[in-house]
Every structure is written in structure tokens, then in C-alpha cells.
C-alpha atoms as a PDB file:
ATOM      1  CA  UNK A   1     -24.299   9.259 -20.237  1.00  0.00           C
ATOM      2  CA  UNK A   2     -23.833   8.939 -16.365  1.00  0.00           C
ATOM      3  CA  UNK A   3     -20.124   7.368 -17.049  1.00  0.00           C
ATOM      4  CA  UNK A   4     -19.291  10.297 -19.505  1.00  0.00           C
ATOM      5  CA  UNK A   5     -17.431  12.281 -16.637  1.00  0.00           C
ATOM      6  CA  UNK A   6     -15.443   9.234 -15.615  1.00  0.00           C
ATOM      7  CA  UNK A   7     -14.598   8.329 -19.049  1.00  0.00           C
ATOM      8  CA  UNK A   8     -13.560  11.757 -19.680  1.00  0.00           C
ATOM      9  CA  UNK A   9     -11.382  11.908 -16.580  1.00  0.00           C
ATOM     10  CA  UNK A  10      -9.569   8.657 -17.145  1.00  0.00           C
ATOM     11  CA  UNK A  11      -9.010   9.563 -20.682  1.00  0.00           C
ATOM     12  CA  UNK A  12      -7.265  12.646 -19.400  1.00  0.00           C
ATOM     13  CA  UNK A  13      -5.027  10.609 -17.091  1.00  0.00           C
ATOM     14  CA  UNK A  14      -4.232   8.348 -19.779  1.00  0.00           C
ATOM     15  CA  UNK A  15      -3.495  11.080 -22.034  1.00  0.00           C
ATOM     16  CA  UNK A  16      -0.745  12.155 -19.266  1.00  0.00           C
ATOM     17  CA  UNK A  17       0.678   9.042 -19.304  1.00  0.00           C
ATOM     18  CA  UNK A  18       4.509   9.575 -18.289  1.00  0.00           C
ATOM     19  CA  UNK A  19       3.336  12.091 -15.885  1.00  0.00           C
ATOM     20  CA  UNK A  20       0.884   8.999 -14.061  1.00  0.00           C
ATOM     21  CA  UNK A  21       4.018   6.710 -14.380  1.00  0.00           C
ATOM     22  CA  UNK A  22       6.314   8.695 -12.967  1.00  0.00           C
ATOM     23  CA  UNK A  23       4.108   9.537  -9.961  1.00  0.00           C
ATOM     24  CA  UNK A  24       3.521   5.586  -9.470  1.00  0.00           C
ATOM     25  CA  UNK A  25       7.240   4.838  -9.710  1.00  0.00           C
ATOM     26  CA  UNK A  26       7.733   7.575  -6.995  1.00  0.00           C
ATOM     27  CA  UNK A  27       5.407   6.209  -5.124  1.00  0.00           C
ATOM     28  CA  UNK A  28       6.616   2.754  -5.549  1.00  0.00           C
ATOM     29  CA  UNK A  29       9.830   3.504  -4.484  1.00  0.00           C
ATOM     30  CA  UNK A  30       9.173   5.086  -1.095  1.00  0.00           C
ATOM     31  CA  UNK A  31       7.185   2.040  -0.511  1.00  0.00           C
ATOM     32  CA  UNK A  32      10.592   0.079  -0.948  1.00  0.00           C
ATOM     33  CA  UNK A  33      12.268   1.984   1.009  1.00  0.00           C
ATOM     34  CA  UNK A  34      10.050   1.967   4.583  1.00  0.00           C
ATOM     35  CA  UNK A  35       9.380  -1.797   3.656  1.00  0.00           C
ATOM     36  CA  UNK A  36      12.936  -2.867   3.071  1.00  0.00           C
ATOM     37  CA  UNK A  37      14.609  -3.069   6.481  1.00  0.00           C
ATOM     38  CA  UNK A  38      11.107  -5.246   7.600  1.00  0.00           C
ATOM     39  CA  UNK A  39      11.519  -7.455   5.202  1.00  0.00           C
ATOM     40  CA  UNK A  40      15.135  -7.791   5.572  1.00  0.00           C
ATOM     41  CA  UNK A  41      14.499  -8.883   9.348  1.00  0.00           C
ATOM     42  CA  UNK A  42      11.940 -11.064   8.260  1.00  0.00           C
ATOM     43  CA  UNK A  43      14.316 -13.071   6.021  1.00  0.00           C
ATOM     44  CA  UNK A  44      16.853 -13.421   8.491  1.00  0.00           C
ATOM     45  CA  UNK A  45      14.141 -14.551  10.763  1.00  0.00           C
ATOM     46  CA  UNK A  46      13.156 -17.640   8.376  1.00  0.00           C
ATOM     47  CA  UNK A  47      16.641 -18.122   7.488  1.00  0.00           C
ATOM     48  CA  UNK A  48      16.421 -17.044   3.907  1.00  0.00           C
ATOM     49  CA  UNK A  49      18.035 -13.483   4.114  1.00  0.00           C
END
């Protein structure tokens, strides 16, 4: 009874499935992006870049 409200809400988001996968791939992508050029450096820095 207590976890009804969660279950109900993660059904929901489950239920909006591309919707939640499009927002994580959105996210995941700006995370490349301001990541990329440090990790660059850091591979030239180890010699692996």
C-alpha cells in the first residue's frame, strides 16, 4: 500500500517509454559533448589519443 504511488508513477514513465528514451539520449549526448575535448587531452596525455 505505501509503494502504490511509486508503482503507479514508474508505471506511468514506463508507459512513456520513447518519450523517457529520448530525454536520456538527449541527455547523454550533451554529456559527450562537454566531456569530449577532456578526454581527448587526457589521451594525448597517456599517449593513447
Amino acid at each position: 500500500a505505501e509503494f502504490a504511488p511509486l508503482r503507479e508513477r514508474y508505471e506511468a514513465l514506463m508507459a512513456q517509454g520513447s518519450e523517457l528514451d529520448d530525454l536520456l539520449a538527449h541527455g547523454a549526448d550533451k554529456a559527450r559533448k562537454q566531456t569530449r575535448p577532456l578526454l581527448d587531452r587526457v589521451r594525448d596525455a597517456i599517449g593513447i589519443g
